[in-house]
PDB file of N, CA and C in Angstrom:
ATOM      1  N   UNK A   1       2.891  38.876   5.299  1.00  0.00           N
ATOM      2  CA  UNK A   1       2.852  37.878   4.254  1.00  0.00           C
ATOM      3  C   UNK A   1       3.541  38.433   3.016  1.00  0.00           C
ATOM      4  N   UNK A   2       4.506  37.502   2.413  1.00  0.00           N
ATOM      5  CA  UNK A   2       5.261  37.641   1.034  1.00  0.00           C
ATOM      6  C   UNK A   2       5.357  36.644   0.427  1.00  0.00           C
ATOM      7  N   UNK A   3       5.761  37.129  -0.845  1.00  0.00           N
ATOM      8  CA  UNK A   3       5.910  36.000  -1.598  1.00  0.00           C
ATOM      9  C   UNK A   3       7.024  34.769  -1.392  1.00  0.00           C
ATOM     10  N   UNK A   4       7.266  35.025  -0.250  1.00  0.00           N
ATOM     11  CA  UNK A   4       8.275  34.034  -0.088  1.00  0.00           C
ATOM     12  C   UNK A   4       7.945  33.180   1.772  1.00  0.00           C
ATOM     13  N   UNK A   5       6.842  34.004   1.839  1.00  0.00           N
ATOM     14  CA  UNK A   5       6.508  33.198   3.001  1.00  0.00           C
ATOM     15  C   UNK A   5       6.092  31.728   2.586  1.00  0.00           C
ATOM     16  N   UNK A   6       6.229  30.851   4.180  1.00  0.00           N
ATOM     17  CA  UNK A   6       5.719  29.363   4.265  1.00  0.00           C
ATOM     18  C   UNK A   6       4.539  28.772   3.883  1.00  0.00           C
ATOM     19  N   UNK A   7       4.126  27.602   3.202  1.00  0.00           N
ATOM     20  CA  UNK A   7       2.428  27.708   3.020  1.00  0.00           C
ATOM     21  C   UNK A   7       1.642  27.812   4.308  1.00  0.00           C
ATOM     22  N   UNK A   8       0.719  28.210   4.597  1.00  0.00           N
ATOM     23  CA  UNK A   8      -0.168  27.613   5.413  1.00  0.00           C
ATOM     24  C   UNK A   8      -1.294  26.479   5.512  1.00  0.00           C
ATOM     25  N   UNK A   9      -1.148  25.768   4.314  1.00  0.00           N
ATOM     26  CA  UNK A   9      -2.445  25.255   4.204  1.00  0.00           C
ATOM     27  C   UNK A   9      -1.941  24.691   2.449  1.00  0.00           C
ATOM     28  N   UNK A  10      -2.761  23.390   2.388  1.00  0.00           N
ATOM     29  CA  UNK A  10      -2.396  22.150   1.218  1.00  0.00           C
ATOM     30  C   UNK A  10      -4.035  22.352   0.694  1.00  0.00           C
ATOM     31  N   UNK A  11      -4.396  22.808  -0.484  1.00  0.00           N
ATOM     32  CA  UNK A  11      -5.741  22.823  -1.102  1.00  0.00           C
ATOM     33  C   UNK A  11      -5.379  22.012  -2.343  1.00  0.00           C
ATOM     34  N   UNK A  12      -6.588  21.117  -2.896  1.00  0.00           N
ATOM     35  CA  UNK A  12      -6.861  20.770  -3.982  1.00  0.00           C
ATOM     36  C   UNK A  12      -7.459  21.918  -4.763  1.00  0.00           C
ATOM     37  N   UNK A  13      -7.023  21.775  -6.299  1.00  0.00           N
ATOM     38  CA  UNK A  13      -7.651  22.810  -6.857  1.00  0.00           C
ATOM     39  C   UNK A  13      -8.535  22.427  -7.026  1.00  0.00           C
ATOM     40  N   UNK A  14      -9.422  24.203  -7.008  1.00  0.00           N
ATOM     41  CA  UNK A  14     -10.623  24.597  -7.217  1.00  0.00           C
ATOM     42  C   UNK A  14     -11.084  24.322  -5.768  1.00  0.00           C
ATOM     43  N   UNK A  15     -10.607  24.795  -4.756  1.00  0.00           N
ATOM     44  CA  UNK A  15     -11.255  24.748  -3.294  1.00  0.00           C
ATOM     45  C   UNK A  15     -11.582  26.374  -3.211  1.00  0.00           C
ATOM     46  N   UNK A  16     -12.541  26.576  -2.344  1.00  0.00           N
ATOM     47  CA  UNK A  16     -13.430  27.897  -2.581  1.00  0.00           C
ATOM     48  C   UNK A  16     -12.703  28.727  -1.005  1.00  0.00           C
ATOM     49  N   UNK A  17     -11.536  27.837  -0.436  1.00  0.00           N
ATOM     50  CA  UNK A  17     -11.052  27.931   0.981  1.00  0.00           C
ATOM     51  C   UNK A  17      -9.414  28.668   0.613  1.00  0.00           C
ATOM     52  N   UNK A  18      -9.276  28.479  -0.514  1.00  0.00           N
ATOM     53  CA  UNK A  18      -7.890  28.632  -1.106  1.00  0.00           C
ATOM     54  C   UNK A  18      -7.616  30.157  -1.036  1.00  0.00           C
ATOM     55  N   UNK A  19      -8.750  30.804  -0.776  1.00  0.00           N
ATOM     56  CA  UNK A  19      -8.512  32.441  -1.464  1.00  0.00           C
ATOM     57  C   UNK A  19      -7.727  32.379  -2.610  1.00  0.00           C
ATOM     58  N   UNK A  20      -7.313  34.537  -2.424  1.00  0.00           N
ATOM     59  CA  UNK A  20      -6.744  34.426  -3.861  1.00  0.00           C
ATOM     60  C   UNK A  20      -5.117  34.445  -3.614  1.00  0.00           C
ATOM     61  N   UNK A  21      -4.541  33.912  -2.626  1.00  0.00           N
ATOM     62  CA  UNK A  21      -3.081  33.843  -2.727  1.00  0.00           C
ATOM     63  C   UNK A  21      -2.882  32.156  -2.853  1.00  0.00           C
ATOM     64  N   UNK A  22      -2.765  31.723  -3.837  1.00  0.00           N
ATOM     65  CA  UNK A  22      -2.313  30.250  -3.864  1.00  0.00           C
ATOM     66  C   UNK A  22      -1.492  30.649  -5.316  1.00  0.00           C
ATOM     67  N   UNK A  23      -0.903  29.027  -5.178  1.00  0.00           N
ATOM     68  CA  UNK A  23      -0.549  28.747  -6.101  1.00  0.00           C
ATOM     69  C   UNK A  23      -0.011  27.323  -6.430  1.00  0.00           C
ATOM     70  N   UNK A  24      -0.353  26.755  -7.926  1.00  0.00           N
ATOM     71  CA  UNK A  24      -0.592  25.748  -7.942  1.00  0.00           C
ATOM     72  C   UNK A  24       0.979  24.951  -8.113  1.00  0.00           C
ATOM     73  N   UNK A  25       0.705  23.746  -7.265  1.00  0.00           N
ATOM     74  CA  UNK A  25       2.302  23.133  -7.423  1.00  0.00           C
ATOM     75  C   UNK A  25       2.233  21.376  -7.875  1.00  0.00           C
ATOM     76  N   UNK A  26       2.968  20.796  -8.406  1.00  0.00           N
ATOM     77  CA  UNK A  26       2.906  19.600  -8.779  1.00  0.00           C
ATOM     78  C   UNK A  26       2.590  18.381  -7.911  1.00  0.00           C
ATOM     79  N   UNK A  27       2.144  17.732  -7.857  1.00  0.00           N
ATOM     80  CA  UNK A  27       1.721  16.594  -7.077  1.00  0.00           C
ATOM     81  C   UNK A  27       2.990  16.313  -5.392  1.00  0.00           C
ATOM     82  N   UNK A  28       3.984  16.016  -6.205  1.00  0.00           N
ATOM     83  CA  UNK A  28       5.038  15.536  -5.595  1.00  0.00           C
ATOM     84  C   UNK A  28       5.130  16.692  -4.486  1.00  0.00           C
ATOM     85  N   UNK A  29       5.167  18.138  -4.668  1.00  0.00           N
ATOM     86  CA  UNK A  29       5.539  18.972  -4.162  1.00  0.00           C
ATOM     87  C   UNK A  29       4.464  19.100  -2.936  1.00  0.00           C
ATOM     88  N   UNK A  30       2.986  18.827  -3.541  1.00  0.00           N
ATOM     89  CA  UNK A  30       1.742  18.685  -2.154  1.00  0.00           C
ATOM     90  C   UNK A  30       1.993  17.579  -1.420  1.00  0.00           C
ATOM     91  N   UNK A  31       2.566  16.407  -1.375  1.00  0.00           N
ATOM     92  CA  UNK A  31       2.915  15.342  -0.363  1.00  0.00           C
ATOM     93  C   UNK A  31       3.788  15.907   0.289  1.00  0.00           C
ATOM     94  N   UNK A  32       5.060  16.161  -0.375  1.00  0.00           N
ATOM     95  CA  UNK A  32       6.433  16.410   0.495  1.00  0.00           C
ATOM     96  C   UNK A  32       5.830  18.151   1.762  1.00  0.00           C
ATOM     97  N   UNK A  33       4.920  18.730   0.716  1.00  0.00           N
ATOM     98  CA  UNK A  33       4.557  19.683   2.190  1.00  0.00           C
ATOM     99  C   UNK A  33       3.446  19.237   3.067  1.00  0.00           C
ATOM    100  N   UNK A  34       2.539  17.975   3.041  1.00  0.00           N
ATOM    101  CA  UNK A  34       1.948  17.650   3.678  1.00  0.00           C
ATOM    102  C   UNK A  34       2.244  16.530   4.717  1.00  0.00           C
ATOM    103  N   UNK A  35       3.181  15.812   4.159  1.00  0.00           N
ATOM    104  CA  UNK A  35       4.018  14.687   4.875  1.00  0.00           C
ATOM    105  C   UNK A  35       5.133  15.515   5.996  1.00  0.00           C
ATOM    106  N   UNK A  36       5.450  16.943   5.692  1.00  0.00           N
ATOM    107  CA  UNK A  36       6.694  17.607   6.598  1.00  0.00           C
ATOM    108  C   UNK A  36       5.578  18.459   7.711  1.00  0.00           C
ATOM    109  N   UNK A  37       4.432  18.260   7.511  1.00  0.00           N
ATOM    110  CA  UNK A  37       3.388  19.132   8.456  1.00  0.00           C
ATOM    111  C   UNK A  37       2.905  20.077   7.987  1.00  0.00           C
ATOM    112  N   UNK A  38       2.693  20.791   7.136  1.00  0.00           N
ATOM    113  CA  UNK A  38       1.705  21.389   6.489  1.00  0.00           C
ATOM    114  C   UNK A  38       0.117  20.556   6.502  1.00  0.00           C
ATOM    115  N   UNK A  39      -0.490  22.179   6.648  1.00  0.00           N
ATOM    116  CA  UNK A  39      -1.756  21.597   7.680  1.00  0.00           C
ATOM    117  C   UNK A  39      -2.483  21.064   6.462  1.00  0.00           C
ATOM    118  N   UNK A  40      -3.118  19.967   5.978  1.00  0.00           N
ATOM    119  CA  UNK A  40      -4.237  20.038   4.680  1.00  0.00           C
ATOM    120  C   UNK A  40      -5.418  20.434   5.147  1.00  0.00           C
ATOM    121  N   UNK A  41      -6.165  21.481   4.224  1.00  0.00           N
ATOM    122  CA  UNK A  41      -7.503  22.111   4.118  1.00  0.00           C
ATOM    123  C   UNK A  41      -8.510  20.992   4.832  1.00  0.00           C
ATOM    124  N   UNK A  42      -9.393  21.200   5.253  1.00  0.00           N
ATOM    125  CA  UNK A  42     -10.341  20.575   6.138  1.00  0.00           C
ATOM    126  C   UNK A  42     -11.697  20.564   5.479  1.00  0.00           C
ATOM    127  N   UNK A  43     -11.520  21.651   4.262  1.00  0.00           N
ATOM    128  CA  UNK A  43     -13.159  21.021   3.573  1.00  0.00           C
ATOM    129  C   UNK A  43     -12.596  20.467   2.429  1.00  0.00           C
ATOM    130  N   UNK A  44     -11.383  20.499   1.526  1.00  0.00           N
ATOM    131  CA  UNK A  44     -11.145  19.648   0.719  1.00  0.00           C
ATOM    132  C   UNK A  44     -10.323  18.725   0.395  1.00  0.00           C
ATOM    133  N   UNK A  45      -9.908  18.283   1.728  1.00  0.00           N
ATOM    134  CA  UNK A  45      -9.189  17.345   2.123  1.00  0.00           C
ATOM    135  C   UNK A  45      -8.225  16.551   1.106  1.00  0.00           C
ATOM    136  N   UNK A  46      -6.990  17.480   1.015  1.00  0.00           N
ATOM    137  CA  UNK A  46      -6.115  17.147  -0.315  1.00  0.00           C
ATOM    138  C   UNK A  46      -5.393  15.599   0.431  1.00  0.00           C
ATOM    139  N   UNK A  47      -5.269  15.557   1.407  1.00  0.00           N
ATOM    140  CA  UNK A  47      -4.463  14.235   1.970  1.00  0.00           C
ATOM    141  C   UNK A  47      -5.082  13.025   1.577  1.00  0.00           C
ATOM    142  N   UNK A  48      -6.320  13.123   1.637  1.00  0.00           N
ATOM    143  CA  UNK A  48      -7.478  11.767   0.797  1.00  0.00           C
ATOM    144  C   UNK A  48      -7.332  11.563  -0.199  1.00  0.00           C
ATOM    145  N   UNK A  49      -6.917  12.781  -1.164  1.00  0.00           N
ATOM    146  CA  UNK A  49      -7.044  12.882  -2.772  1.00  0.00           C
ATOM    147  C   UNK A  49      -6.152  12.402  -3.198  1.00  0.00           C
ATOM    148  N   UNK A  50      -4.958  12.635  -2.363  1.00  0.00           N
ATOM    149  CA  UNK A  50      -3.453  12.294  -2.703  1.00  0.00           C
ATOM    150  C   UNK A  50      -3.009  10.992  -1.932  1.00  0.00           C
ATOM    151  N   UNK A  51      -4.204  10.556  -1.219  1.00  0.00           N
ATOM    152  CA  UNK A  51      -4.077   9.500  -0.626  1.00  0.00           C
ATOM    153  C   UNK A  51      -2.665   9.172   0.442  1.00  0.00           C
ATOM    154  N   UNK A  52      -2.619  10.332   0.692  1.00  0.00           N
ATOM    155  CA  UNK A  52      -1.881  10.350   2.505  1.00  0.00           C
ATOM    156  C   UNK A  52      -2.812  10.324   3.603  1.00  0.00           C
ATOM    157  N   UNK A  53      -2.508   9.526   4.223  1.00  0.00           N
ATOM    158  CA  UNK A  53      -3.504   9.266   5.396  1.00  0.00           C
ATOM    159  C   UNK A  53      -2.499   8.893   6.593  1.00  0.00           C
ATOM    160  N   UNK A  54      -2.746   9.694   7.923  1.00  0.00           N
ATOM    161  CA  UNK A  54      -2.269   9.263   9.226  1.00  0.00           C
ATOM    162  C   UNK A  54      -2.337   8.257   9.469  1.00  0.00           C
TER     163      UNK A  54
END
């Protein structure tokens, strides 16, 4: 893992699942990686928040 690796994982802030390697990105930027397959977090379900839904 580097700083230039892929995300693994779409958290809303303040998720307790996030550990300490995140970092926070603008709205637009959490759809476009959740809409291309980036997995969203499963206890804080950023796809609901942001209102992407399968």
């Amino acid at each position: 893992m580097n700083r230039d690796s892929l995300p693994v994982a779409v958290h809303v802030g303040g998720c307790h699942m996030a550990g300490k390697r995140w970092k926070g990105v603008p709205r637009d930027v959490a759809v476009g990686a959740l809409t291309e397959g980036v997995q969203a977090c499963g206890h804080c379900h950023p796809d609901t928040v942001l209102g992407i839904l399968d």
